[in-house]
Protein backbone atom coordinates (compact mmCIF):
# COMPACT_ATOMS: atom_id res chain seq x y z
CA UNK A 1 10.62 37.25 -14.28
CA UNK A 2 9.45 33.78 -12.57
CA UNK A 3 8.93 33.69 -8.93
CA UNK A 4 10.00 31.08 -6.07
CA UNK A 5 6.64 29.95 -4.28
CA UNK A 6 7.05 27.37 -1.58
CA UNK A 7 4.09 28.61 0.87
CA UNK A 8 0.43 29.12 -0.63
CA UNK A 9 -3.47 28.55 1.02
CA UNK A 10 -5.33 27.10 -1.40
CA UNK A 11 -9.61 27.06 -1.44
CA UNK A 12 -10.71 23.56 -2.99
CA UNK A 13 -14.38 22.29 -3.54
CA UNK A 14 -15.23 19.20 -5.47
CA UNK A 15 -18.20 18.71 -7.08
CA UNK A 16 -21.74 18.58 -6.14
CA UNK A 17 -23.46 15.68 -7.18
CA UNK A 18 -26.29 15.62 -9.32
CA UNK A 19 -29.92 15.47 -8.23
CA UNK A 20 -32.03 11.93 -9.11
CA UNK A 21 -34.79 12.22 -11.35
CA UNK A 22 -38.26 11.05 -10.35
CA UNK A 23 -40.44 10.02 -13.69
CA UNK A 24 -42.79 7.62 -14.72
CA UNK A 25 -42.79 5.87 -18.56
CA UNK A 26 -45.57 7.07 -20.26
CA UNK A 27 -46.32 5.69 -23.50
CA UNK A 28 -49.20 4.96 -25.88
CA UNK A 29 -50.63 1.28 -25.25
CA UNK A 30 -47.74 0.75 -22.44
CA UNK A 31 -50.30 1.30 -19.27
CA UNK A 32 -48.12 0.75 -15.71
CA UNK A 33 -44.77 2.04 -17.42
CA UNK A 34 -43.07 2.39 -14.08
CA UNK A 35 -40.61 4.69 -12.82
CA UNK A 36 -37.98 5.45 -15.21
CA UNK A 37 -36.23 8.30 -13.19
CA UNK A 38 -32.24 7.97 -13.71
CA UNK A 39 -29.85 8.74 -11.17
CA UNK A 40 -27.84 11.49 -10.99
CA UNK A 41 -23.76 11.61 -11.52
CA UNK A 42 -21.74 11.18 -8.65
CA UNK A 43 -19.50 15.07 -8.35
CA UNK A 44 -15.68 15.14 -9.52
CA UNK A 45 -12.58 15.06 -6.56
CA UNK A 46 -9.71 17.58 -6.33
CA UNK A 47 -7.11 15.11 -6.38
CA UNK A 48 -3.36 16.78 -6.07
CA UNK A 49 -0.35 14.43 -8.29
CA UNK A 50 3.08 15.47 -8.25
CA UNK A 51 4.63 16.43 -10.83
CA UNK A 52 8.49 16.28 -12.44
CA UNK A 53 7.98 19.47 -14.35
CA UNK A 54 6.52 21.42 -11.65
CA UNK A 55 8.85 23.27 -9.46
CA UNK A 56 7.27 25.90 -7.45
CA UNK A 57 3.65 26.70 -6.45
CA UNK A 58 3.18 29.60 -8.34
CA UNK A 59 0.28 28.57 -10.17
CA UNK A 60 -1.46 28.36 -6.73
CA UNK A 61 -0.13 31.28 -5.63
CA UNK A 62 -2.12 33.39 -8.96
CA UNK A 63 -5.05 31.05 -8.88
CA UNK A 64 -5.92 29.97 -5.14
CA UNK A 65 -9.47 29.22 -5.87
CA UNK A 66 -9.69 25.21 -7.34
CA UNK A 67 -12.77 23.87 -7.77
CA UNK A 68 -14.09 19.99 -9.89
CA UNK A 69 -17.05 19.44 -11.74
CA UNK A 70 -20.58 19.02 -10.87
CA UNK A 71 -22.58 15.92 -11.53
CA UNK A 72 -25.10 15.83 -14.25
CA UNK A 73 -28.88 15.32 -13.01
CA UNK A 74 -30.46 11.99 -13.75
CA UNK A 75 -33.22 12.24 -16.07
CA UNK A 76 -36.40 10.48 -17.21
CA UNK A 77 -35.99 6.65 -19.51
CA UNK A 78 -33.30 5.48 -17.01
CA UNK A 79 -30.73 7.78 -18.51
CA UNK A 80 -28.54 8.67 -15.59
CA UNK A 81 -26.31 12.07 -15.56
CA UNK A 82 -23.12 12.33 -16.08
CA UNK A 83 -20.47 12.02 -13.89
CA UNK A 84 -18.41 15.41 -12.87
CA UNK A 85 -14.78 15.59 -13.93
CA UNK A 86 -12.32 15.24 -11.57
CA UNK A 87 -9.95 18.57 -10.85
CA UNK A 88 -5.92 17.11 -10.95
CA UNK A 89 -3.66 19.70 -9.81
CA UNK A 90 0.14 19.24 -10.50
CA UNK A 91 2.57 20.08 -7.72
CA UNK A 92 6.21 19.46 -7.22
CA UNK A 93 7.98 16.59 -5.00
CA UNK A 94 8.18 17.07 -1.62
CA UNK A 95 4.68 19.22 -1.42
CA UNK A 96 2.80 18.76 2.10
CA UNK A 97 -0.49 19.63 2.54
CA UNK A 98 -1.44 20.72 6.20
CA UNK A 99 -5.09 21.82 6.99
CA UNK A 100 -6.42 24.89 8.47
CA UNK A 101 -5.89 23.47 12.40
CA UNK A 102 -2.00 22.78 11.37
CA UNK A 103 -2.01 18.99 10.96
CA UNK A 104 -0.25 17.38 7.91
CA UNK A 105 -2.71 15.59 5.85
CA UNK A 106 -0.25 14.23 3.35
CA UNK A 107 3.31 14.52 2.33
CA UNK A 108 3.53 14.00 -1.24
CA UNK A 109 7.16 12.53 -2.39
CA UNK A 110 7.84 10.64 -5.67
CA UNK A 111 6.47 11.44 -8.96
CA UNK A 112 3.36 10.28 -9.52
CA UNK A 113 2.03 10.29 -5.98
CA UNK A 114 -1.43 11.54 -5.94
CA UNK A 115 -3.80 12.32 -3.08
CA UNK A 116 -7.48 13.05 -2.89
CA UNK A 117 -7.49 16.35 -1.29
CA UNK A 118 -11.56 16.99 -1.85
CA UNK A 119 -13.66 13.86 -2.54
CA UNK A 120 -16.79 15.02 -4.96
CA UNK A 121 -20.63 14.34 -3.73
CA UNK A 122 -22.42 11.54 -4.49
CA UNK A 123 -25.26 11.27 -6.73
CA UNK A 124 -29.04 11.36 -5.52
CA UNK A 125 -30.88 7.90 -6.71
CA UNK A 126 -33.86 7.96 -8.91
CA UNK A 127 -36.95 6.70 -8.27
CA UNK A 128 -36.65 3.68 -10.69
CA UNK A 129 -33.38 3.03 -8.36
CA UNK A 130 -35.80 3.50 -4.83
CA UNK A 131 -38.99 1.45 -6.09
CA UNK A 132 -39.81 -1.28 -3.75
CA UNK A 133 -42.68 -4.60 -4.08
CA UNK A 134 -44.25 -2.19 -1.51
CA UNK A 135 -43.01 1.34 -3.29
CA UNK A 136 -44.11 0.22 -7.31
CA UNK A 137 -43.82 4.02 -8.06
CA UNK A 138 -42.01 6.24 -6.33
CA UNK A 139 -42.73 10.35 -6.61
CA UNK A 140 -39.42 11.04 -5.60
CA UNK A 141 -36.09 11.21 -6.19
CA UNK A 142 -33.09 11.50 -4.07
CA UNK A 143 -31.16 14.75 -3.81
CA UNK A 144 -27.41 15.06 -4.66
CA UNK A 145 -25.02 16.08 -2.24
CA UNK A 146 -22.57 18.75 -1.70
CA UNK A 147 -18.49 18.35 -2.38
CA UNK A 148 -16.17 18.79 0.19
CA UNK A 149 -14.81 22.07 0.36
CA UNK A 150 -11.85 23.28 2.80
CA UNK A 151 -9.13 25.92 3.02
CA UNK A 152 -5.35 24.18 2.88
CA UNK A 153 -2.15 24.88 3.19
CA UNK A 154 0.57 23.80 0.81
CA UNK A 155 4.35 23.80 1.67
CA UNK A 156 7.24 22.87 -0.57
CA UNK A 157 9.96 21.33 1.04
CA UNK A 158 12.71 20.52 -0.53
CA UNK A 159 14.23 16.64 -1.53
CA UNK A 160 17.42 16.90 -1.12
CA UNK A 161 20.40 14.73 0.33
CA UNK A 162 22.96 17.42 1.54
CA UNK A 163 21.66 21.01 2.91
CA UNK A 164 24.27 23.46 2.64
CA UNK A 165 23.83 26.09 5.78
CA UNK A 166 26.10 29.15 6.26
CA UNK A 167 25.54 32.59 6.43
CA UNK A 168 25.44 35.10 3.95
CA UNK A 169 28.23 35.45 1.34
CA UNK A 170 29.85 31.84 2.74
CA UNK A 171 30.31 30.43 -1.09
CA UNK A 172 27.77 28.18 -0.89
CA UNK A 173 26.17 29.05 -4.54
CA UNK A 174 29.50 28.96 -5.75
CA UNK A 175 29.64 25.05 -4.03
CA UNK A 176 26.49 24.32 -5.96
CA UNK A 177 27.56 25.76 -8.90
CA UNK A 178 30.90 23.93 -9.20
CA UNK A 179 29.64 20.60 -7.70
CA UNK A 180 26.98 20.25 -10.39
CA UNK A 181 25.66 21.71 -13.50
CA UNK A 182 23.32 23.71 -11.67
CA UNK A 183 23.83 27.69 -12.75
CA UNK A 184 22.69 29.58 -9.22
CA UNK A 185 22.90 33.92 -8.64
CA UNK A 186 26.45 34.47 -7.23
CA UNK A 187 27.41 37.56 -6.34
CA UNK A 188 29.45 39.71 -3.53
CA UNK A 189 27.07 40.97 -1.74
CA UNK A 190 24.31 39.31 1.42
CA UNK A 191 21.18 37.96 0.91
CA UNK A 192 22.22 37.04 -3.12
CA UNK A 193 20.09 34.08 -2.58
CA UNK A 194 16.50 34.31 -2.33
CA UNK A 195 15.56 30.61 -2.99
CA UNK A 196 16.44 27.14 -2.64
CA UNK A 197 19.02 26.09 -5.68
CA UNK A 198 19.10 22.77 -6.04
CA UNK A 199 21.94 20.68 -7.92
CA UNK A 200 22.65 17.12 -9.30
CA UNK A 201 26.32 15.52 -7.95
CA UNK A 202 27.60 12.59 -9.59
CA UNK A 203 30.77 10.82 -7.59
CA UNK A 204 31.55 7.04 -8.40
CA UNK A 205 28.22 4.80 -8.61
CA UNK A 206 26.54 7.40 -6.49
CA UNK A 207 24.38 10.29 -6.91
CA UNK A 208 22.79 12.89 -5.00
CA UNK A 209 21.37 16.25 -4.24
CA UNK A 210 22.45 19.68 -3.17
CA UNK A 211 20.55 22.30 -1.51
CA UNK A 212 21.79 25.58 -1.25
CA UNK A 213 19.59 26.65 1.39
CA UNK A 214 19.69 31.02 1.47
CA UNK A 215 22.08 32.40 4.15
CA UNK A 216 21.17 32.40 7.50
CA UNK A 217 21.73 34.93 10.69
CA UNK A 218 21.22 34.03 14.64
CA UNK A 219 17.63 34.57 15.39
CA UNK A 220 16.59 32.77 12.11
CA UNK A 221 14.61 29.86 14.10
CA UNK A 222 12.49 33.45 15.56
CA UNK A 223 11.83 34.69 11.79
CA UNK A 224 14.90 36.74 11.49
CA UNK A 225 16.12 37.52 8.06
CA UNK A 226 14.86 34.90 5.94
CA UNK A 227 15.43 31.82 7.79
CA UNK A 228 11.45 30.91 8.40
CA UNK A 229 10.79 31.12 5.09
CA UNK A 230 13.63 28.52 4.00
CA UNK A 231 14.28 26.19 7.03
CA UNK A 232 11.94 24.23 6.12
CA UNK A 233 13.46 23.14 3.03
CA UNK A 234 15.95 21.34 5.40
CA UNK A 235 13.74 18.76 6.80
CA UNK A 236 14.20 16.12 4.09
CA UNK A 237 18.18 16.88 4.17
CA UNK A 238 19.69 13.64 5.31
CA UNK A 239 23.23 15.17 5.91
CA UNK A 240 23.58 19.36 6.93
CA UNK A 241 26.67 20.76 5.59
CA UNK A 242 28.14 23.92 6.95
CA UNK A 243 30.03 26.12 4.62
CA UNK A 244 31.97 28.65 6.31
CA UNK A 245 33.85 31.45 5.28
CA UNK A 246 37.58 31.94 6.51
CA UNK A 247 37.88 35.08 5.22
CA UNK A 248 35.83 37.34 6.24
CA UNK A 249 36.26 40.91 7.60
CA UNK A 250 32.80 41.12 9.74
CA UNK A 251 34.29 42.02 13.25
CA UNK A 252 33.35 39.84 15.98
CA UNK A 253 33.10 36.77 13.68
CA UNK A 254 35.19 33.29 12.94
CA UNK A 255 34.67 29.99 11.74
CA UNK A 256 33.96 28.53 15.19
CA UNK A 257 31.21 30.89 16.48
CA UNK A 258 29.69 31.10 13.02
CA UNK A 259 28.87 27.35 12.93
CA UNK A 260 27.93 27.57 17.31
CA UNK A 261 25.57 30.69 16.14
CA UNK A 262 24.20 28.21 12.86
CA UNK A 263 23.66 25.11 15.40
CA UNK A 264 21.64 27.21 17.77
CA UNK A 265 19.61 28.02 15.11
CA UNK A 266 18.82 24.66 13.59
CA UNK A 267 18.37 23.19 17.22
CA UNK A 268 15.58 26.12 18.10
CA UNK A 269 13.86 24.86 14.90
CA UNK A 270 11.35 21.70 14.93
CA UNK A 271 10.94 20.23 11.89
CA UNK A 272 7.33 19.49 11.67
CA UNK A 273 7.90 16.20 9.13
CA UNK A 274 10.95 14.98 11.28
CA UNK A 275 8.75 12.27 13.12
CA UNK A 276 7.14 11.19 9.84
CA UNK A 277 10.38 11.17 8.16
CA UNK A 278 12.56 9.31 10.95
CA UNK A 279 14.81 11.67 10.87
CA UNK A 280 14.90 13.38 14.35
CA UNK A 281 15.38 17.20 14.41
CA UNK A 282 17.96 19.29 12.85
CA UNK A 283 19.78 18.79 15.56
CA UNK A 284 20.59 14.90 15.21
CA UNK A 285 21.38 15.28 11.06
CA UNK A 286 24.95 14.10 10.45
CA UNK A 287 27.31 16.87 10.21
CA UNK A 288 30.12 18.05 8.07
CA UNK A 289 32.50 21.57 7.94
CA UNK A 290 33.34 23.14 5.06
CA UNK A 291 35.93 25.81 5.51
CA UNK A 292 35.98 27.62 2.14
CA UNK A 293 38.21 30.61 0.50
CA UNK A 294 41.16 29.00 1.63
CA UNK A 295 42.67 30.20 -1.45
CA UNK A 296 42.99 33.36 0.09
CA UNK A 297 46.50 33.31 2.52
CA UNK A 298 45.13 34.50 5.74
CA UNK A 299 42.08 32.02 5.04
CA UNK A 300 44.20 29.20 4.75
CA UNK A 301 46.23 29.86 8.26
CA UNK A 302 42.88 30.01 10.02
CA UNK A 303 41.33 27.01 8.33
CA UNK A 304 44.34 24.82 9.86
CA UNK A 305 43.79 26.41 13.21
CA UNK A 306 40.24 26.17 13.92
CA UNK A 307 40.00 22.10 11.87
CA UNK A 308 41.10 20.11 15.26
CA UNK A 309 38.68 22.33 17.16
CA UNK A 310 35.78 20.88 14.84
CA UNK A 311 37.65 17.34 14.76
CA UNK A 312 36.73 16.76 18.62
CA UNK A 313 33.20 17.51 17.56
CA UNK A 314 33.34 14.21 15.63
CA UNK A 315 32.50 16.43 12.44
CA UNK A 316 34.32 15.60 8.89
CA UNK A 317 36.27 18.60 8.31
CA UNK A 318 36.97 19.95 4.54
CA UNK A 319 39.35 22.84 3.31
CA UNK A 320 38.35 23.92 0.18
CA UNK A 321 38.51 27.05 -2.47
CA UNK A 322 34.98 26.83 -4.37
CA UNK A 323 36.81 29.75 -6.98
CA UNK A 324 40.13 27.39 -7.26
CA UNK A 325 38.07 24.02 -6.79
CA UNK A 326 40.95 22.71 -4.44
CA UNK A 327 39.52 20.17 -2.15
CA UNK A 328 36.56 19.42 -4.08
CA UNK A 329 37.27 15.63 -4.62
CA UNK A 330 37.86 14.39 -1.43
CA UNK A 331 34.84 16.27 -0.40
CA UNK A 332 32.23 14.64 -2.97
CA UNK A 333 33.33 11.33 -2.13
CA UNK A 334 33.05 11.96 2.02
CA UNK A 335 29.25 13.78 0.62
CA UNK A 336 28.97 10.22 -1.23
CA UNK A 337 29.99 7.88 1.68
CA UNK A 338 27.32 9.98 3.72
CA UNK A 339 24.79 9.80 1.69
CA UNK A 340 25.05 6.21 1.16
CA UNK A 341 25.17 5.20 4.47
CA UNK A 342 21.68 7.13 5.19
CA UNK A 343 20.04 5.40 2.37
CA UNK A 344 21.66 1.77 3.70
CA UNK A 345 20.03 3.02 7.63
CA UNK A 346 16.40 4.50 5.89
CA UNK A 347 15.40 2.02 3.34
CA UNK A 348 12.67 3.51 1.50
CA UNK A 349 9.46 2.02 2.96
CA UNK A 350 7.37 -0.57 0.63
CA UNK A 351 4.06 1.35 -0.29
CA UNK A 352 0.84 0.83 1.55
CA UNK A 353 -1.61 -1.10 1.13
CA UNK A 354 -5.72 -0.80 1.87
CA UNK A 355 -6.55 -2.63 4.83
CA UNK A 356 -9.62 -3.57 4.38
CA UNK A 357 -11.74 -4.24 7.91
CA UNK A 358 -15.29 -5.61 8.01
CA UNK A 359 -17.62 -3.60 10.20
CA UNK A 360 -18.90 -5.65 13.52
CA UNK A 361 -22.09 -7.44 12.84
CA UNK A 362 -23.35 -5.58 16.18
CA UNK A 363 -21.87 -2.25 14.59
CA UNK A 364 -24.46 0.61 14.29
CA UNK A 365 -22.68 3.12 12.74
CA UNK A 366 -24.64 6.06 14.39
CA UNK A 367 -25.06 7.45 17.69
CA UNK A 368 -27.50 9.35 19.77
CA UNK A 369 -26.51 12.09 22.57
CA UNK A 370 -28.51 14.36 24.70
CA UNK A 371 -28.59 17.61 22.90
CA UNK A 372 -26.79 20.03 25.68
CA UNK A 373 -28.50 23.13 24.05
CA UNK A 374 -32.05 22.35 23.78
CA UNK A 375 -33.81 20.48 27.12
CA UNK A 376 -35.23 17.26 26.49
CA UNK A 377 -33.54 17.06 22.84
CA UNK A 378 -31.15 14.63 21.35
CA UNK A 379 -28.31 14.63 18.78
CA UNK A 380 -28.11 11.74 16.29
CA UNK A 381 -24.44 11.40 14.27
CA UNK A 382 -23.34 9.06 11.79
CA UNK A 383 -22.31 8.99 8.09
CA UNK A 384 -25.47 6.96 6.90
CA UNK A 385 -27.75 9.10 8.73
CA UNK A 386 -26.45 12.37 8.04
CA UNK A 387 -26.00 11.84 4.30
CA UNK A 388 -29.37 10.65 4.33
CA UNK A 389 -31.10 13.87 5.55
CA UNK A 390 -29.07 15.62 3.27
CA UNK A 391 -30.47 13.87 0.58
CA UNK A 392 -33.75 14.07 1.26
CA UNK A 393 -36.69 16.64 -0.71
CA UNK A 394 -38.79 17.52 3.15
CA UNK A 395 -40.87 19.18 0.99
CA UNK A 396 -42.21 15.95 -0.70
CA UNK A 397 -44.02 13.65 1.71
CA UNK A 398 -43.07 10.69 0.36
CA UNK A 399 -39.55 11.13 0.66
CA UNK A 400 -39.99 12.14 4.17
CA UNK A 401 -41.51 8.93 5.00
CA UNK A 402 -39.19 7.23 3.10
CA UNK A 403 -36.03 8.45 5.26
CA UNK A 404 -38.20 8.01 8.34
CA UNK A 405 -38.18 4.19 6.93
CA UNK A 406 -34.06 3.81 6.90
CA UNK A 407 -33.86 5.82 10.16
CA UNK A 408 -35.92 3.29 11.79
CA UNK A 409 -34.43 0.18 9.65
CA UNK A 410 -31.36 1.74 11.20
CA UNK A 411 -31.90 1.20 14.77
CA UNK A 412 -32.39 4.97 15.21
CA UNK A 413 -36.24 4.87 16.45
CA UNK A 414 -35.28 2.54 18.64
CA UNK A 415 -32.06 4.34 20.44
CA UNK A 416 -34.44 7.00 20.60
CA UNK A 417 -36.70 5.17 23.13
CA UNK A 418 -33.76 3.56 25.34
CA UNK A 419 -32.65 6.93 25.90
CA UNK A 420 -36.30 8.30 26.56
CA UNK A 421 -37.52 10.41 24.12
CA UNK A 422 -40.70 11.53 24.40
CA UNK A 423 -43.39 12.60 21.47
CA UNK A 424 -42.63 16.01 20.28
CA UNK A 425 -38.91 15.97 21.48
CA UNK A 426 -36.59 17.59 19.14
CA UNK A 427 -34.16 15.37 17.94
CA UNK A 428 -31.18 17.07 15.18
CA UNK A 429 -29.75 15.05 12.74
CA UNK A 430 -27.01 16.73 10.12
CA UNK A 431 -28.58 20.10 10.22
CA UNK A 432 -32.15 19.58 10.68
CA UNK A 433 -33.89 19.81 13.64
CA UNK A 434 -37.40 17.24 13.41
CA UNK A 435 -40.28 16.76 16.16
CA UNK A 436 -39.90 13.18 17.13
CA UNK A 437 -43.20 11.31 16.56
CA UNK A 438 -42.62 7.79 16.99
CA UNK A 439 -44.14 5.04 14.60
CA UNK A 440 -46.12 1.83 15.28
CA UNK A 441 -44.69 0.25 12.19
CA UNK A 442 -41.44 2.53 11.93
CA UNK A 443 -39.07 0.41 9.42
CA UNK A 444 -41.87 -1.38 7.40
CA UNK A 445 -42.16 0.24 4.24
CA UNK A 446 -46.01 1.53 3.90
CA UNK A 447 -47.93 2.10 0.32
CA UNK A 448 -48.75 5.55 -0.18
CA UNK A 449 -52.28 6.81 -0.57
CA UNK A 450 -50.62 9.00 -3.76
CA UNK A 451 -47.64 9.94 -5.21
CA UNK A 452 -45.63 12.63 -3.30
CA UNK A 453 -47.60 11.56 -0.10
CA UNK A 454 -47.54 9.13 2.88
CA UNK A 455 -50.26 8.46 5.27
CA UNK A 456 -48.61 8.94 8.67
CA UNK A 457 -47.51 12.38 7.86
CA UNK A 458 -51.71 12.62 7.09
CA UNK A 459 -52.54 11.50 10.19
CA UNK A 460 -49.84 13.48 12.12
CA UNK A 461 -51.14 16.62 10.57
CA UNK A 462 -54.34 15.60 11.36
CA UNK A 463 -53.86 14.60 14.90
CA UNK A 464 -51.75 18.25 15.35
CA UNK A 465 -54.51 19.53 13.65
CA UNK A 466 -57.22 18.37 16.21
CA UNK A 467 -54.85 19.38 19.19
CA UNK A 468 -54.11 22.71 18.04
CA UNK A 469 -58.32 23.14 17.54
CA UNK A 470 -58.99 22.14 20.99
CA UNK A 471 -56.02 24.08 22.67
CA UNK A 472 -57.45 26.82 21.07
CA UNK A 473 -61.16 26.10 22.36
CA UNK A 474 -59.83 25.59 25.93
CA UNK A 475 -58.14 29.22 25.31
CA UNK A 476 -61.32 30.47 24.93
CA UNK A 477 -63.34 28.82 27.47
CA UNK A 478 -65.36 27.06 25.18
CA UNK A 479 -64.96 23.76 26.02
CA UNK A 480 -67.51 21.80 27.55
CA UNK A 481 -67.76 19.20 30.36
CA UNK A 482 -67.03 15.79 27.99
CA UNK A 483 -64.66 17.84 25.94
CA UNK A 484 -62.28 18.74 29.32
């Protein structure tokens, strides 16, 4: 037996990007080959389409774990690595995504709509891709990066024109069910509806949508009974219909304080897509009665008396028998003329386009803070600089000169000094933590005395080296008179 999902968390990761490949040609009677390292494939994105066939988020629900390819590694004779495949997940119209804090990152109406939920890592360069007139060989190779990964949360709302409200037992399956071809549970007993039915109207030139929404009961805004759970699939609803029943037996109840019970309801509730949509709240939806099982005698008498109470409301009022289908055509073309007029006041908006804005010739695109846990310290943020940390091997030399190069290309050396760094500070960037030692020619590239090496990390070591030795000596008491 299929289950209704509307409400799942889903895990995605995209793809980790593949590492570059450092390598130099080596052939017989080809001396000074170069570097021939490839780079490595950029990782696949989670990218969520909707679907027509998909209805529910059951899959999701079974499998909550989604995760894209990785990138290939780059490898030696400029042959880069293959690029990860991208993870498309199929979800019905009307799907939002909201991340773990509660903010909607996309609503996704219209088939064919498709969102990048997880964007995949980018590729590390090779060292034929990093080799400079002052670099001829590299002996390294950038490092791939890591995919996004993040918990969300996916809600189904559904797209629908008219939401039918009522409680329990009001008819308004049987509605559905003899206003379309749409086949819902009908029964005589509460709570027969357990999820959204959804049916197709035809009436003139126009068509539209039905939501039987599943009964609700006062308190439903608070959780009660099952009103939480399906609220929500009145959001999109451009006109809220309520079907009430004029003949029930339930002491205490009637037409009038059913629907007064029903409106405190849907005013308690806030949409959380009624900005978006430009629809208000609940509240503001154009209304419309239904007073069904009039077919029934004693229905009938209290439909007439309670109508010119809900005429001074300024709501359309309807008298109908969903078993008899009396009343059913003048209420499909009022549910027409509605319907209508909302899509005449809400065009649908033109899609957007990328707005493209070039970055400020004086634009950095980092920063640098005091660090407020460490004394003396400093922060340093910024996409460039932060992806390039994580890209870098710190246990190759070369590549840590290399990144102290673009730091200091950057502008980043030179923050570093307005704001008063001293030697030896810490300063974080991403989530490493590095001793400042400031360069005499930081941002010019310099020609290492090997492969894999670079000959101000040398000379720092050996400076530390020296300091450490005569600490140590002064420790000791060994020191003598020049030496102090």
């Amino acid at each position: 037996m299929s289950k209704f999902i509307d409400r799942v968390v889903l895990h995605v990761r995209a793809g980790r990007g593949g590492h570059g490949c450092a390598s130099v040609h080596r052939e017989k009677f080809k001396p000074l080959g170069g570097p021939d390292g490839g780079n490595g494939g950029n990782g696949g994105d989670v990218i969520l389409e909707v679907d027509a066939n998909v209805h529910t988020l059951l899959d999701f629900h079974f499998h909550p774990n989604a995760k894209a390819g990785n990138g290939k590694p780059g490898e030696g004779g400029n042959r880069d690595g293959k690029m990860g495949a991208d993870l498309v997940l199929k979800v019905p119209d009307g799907t939002v995504v909201v991340d773990k804090n509660g903010v909607v990152v996309v609503d996704l109406v219209g088939v064919g709509n498709r969102f990048v939920v997880a964007k995949g890592g980018r590729g590390g360069l090779g060292n034929a891709s990093l080799a400079s007139k002052a670099r001829k060989a590299p002996g390294f190779a950038l490092l791939g990066e890591e995919g996004e990964e993040l918990d969300l949360v996916l809600e189904l709302k559904s797209v629908a024109d008219v939401g039918l409200v009522g409680f329990p037992s009001a008819g308004k399956s049987s509605l559905v069910s003899v206003l379309s071809a749409a086949k819902p549970k009908i029964a005589d007993y509460p709570f027969t509806t357990l999820v959204p039915n959804l049916g197709v109207v035809a009436s003139g030139d126009t068509t539209f949508t039905v939501a039987d929404v599943p009964g609700l009961i006062p308190g439903a805004s608070d959780g009660r009974g099952l009103g939480l759970d399906f609220l929500r699939h009145l959001e999109r609803c451009a006109v809220l219909a309520h079907v009430v029943d004029c003949a029930t037996l339930e002491p205490g109840r009637d037409p009038v304080s059913d629907v007064d019970a029903l409106e405190a309801e849907l005013a308690a509730y806030k949409p959380a897509l009624a900005g978006d949509a430009g629809l208000g709240d609940l509240a503001d939806r154009p209304r419309v009665v239904i007073l069904n099982k009039t077919d029934v005698p004693d229905a009938a008498e209290l439909a007439e008396m309670v109508t010119p109470e809900f005429t001074e409301r300024g709501w359309p009022v309807f008298e109908i028998s969903a078993v008899s289908r009396a009343g059913l055509r003048p209420l499909t073309f009022a549910l027409a003329d509605m319907v209508r007029q909302y899509r005449e006041d809400h065009p649908k908006a033109a899609p957007k386009r990328p707005v493209i804005r070039p970055i400020a010739a004086d634009e950095t695109g980092f920063s640098v803070i005091a660090d407020p846990q460490e004394p003396g310290g400093f922060i340093v943020r910024g996409t460039r600089p932060e992806r390039w940390v994580r890209q870098t091997q710190f246990d190759n030399d070369e590549a840590v000169g290399y990144l102290a190069d673009r730091l200091a290309r950057l502008g980043v050396e030179e923050e570093l000094v307005k704001q008063g760094a001293e030697p030896g500070c810490p300063v974080t960037i991403g989530d490493v933590t590095f001793e400042w030692e400031p360069q005499v020619s930081a941002g010019v590239d310099i020609v290492p005395t090997g492969r894999g090496t670079d000959v101000r990390l040398e000379r720092n070591e050996r400076v530390g080296a020296a300091e450490r030795k005569h600490a140590s000596r002064a420790r000791r008491g060994l020191l003598d008179e020049n030496e102090k």
